[in-house]
Protein backbone atom coordinates (compact mmCIF):
# COMPACT_ATOMS: atom_id res chain seq x y z
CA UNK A 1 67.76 80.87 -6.27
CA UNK A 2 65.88 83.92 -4.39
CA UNK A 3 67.18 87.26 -5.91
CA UNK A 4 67.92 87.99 -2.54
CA UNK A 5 70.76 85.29 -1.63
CA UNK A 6 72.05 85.63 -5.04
CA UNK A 7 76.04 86.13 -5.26
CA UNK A 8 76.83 90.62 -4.64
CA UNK A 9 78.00 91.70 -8.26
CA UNK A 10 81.21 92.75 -6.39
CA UNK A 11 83.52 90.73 -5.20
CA UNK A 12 87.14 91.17 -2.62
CA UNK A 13 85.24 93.50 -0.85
CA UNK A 14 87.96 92.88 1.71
CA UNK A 15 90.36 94.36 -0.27
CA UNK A 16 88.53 97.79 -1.30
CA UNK A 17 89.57 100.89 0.17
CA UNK A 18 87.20 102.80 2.15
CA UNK A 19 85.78 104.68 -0.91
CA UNK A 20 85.46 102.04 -3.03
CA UNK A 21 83.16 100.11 -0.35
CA UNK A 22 81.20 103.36 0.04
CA UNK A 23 80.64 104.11 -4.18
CA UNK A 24 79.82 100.34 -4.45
CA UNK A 25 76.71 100.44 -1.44
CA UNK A 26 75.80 103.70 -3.06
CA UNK A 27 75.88 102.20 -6.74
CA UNK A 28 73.46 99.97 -5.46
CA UNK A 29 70.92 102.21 -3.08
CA UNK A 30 70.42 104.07 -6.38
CA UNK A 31 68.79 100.70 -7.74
CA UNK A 32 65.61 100.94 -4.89
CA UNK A 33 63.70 103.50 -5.79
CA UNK A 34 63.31 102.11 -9.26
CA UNK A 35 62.67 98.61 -7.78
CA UNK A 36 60.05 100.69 -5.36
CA UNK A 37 58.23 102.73 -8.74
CA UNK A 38 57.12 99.80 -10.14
CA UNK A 39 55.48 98.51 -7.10
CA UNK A 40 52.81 101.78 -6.74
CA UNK A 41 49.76 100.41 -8.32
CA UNK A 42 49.70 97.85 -5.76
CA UNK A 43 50.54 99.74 -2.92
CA UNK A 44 48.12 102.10 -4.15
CA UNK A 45 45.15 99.21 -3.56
CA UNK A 46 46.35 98.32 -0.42
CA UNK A 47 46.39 102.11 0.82
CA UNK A 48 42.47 102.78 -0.97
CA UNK A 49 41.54 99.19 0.92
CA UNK A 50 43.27 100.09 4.52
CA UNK A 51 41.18 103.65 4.33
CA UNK A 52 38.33 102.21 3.29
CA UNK A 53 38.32 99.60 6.31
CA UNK A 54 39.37 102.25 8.82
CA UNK A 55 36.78 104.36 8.31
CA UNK A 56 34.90 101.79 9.41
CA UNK A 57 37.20 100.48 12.58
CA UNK A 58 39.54 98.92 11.15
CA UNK A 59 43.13 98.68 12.30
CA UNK A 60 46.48 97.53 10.61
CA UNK A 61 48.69 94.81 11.72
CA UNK A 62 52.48 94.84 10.54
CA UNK A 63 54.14 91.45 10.49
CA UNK A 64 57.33 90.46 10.29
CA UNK A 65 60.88 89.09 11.87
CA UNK A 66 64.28 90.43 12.23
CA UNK A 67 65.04 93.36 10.29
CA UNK A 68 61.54 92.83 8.50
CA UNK A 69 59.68 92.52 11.77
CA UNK A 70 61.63 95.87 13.46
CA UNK A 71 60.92 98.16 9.96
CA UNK A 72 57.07 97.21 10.82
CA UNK A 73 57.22 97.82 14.58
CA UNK A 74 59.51 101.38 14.08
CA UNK A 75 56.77 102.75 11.40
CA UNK A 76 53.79 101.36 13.64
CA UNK A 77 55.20 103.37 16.72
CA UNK A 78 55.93 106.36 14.65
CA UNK A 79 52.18 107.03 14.13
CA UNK A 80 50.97 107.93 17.50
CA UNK A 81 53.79 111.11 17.99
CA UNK A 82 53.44 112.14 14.14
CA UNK A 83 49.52 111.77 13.71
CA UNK A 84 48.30 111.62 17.18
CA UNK A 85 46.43 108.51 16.52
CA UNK A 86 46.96 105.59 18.71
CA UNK A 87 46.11 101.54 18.38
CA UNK A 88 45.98 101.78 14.32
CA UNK A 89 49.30 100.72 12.82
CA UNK A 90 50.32 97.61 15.09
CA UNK A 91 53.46 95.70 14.60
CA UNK A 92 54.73 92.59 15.56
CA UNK A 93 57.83 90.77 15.32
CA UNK A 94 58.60 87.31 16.04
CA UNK A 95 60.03 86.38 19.19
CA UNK A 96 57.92 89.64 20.57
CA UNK A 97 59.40 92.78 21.92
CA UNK A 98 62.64 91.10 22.93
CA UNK A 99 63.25 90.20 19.17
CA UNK A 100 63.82 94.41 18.37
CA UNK A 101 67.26 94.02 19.76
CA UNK A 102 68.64 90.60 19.61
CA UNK A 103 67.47 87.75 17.94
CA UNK A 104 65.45 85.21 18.95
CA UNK A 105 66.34 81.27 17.93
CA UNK A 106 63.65 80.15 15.66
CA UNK A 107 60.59 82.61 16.49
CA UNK A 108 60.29 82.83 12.52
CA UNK A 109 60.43 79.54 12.27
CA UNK A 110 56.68 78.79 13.64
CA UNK A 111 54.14 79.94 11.41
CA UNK A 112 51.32 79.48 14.05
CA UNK A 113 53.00 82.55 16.01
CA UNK A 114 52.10 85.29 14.12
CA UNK A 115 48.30 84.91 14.52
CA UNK A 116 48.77 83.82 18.21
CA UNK A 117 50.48 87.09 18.43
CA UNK A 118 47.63 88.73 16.73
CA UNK A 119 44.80 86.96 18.95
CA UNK A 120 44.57 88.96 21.67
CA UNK A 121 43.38 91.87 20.01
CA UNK A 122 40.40 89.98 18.35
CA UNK A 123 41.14 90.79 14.61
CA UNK A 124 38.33 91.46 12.23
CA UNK A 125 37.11 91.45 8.97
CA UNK A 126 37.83 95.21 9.21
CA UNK A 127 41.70 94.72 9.60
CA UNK A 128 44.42 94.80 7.36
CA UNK A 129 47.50 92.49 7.64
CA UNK A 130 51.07 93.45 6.00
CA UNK A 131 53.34 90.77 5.91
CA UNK A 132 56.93 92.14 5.84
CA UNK A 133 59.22 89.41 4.24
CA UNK A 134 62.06 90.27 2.66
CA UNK A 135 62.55 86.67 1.19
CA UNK A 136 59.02 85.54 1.16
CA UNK A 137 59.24 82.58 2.99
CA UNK A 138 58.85 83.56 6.55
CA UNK A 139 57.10 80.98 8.21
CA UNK A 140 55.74 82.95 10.48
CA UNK A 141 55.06 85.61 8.06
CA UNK A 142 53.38 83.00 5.64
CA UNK A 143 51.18 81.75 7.84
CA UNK A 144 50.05 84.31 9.33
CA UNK A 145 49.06 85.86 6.19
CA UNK A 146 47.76 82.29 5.09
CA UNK A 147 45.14 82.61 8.57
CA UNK A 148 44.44 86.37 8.20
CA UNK A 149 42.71 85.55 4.93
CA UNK A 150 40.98 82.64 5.84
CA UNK A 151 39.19 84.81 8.86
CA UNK A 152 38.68 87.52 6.30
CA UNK A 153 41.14 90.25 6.75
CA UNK A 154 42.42 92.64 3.63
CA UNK A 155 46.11 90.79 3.67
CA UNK A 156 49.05 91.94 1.90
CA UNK A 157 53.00 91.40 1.72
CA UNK A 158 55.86 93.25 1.28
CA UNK A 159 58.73 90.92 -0.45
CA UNK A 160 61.69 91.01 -2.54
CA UNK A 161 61.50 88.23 -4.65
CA UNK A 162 59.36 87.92 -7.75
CA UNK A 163 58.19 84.48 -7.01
CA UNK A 164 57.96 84.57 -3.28
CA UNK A 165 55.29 82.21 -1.57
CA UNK A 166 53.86 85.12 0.29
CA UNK A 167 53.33 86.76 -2.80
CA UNK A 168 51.39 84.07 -4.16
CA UNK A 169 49.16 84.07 -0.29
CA UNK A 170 48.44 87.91 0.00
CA UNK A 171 45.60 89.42 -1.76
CA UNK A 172 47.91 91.97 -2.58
CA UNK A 173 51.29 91.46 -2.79
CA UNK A 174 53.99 94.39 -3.06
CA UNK A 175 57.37 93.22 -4.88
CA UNK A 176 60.05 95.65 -5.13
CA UNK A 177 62.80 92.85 -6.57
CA UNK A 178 66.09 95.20 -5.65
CA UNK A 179 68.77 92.43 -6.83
CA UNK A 180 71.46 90.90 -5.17
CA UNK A 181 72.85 92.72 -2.12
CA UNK A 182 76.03 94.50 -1.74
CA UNK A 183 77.51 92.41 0.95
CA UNK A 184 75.53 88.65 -0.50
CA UNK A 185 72.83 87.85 1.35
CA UNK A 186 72.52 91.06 3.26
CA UNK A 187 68.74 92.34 3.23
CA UNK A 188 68.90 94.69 5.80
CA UNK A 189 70.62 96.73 3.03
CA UNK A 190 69.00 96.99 0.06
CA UNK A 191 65.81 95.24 0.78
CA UNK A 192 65.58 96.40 3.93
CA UNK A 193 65.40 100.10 2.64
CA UNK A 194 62.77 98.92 0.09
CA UNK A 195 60.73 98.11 2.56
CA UNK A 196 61.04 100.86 4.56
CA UNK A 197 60.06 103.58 1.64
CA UNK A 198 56.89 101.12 0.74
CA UNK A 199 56.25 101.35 4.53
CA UNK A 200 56.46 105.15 4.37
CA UNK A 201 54.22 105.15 1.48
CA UNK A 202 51.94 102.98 3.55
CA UNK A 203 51.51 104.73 6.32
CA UNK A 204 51.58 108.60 5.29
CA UNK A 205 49.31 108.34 2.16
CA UNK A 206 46.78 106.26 4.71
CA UNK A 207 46.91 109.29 7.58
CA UNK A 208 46.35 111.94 4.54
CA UNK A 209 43.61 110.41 2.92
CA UNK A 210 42.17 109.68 6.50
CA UNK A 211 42.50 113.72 7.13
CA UNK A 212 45.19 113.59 9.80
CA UNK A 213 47.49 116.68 7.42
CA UNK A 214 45.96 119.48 6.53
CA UNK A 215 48.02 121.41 3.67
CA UNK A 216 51.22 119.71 4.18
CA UNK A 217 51.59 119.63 7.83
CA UNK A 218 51.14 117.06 11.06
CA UNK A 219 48.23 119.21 12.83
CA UNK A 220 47.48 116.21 15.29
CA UNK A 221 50.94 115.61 16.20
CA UNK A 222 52.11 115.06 19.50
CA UNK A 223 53.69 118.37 21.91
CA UNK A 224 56.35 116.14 22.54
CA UNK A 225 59.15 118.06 22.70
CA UNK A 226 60.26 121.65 22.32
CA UNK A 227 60.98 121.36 18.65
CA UNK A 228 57.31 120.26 18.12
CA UNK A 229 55.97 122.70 20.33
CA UNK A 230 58.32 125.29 18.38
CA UNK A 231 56.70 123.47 15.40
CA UNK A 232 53.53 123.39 15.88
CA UNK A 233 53.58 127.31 17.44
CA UNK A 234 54.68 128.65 14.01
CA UNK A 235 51.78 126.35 12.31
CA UNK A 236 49.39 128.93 14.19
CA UNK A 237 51.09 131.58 13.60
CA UNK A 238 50.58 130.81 10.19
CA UNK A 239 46.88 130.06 9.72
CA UNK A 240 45.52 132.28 12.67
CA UNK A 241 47.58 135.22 12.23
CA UNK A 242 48.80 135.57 15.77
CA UNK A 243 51.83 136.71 17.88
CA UNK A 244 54.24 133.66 18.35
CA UNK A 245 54.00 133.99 22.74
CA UNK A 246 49.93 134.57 21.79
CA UNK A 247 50.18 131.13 19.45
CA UNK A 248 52.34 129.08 21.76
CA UNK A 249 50.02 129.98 24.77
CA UNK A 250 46.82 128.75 22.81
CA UNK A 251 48.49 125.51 21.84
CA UNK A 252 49.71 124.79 24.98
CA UNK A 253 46.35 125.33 26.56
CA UNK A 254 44.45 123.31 23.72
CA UNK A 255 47.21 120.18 23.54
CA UNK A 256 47.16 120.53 19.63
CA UNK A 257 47.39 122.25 16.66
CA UNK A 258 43.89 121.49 15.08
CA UNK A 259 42.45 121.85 18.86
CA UNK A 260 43.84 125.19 19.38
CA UNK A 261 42.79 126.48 15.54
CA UNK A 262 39.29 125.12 16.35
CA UNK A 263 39.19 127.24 19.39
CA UNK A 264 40.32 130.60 18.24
């Protein structure tokens, strides 16, 4: 049986009180990061191969469906505001765009779909896929990882079984096995947050090694808001030395932190 439909280690979860149910989840979130430490050295050659293949034009696609699929898409759409870099992380999730908030009746199911989905943007050599799988058998997670190879793409998977067929497709595949859930059968729990840290990882170490942080802060994020504008005021402050009204003028005029920097 897949770790992941095995039976919760708690049982009459009806019949806890409030705190009980609450200690138990806990208990069990504590178990992730673990699961997520012994995964590094293989996220680490997926982030050194994604940088490598951006640098020259490569992008990277997220796939995935249902919780797995929506993890993908959320980091993917989180890069543009934090890094100011658009049309590099990509996700998809069967069933498309309508599949974010409802679910979609055997989208996963095809495992054609995810490279139809992919099509349109011409992948390349120079990509990177991630296939997000909590169980590893996706359909259309497996094949699309299955095609993405063939047409000579960097592939990887994110999974939470040990012997998971996409595990056994992706060049590199990233297991972080987080045992049974809390509620059995539940992956948007445990798994789910597994995946969402190795996403983090993902992403963040890829913009930092790519330049888009300089010390420890977003200098190409977006002015979307007055918090970031607040944000990225102090940042010149900091490095230039000048009034806050003084800073907040020049990044306002220059759209960014590193623009405005360059400029003074």
């Amino acid at each position: 049986m897949k770790t992941t439909e095995q039976s919760s280690n708690y049982d009459n979860l009806e019949m806890m009180p409030t705190r009980d149910l609450l200690e138990g989840i806990n208990r069990e979130d504590h178990l992730v990061a673990d699961a997520v430490q012994k995964a590094l050295p293989q996220i680490e050659l997926l982030v050194d191969g994604i940088v490598s293949r951006v640098r020259e034009g490569g992008r990277i696609f997220y796939i995935g469906a249902g919780t797995s699929g929506r993890l993908g898409v959320v980091d993917a759409s989180e890069i543009p505001p934090t890094y100011g870099v658009r049309d590099l992380f990509i996700g998809f999730i069967a069933g498309g765009p309508g599949a974010m908030f409802s679910a979609v009746e055997g989208a996963e199911d095809n495992p054609d779909g995810a490279w139809r989905d992919l099509e349109p943007l011409k992948p390349t050599a120079k990509d990177t896929l991630v296939g997000i799988a909590a169980s590893g058998t996706t359909p259309y997670v497996l094949g699309g990882i299955r095609k993405a190879r063939e047409e000579g793409l960097l592939t990887a998977c994110i999974t939470c079984n040990s012997e998971a067929p996409v595990a056994d497709a992706a060049e590199i595949p990233i297991v972080a096995v987080v045992g049974p859930e809390f509620v059995t059968g539940s992956t948007r729990m445990k798994a789910a947050t597994a995946q969402k840290m190795i996403l983090n990882m993902i992403s963040t170490a890829t913009m930092i090694r790519l330049g888009r942080v300089k010390g420890n802060k977003m200098f190409d994020m977006q002015l979307s808001n007055a918090k970031l504008v607040d944000r990225g005021t102090r940042m010149i402050v900091e490095a230039a030395g000048l009034s806050y009204e003084d800073a907040k003028k020049a990044l306002l005029k220059y759209g960014s932190v590193r623009a405005a920097l360059k400029e003074l």
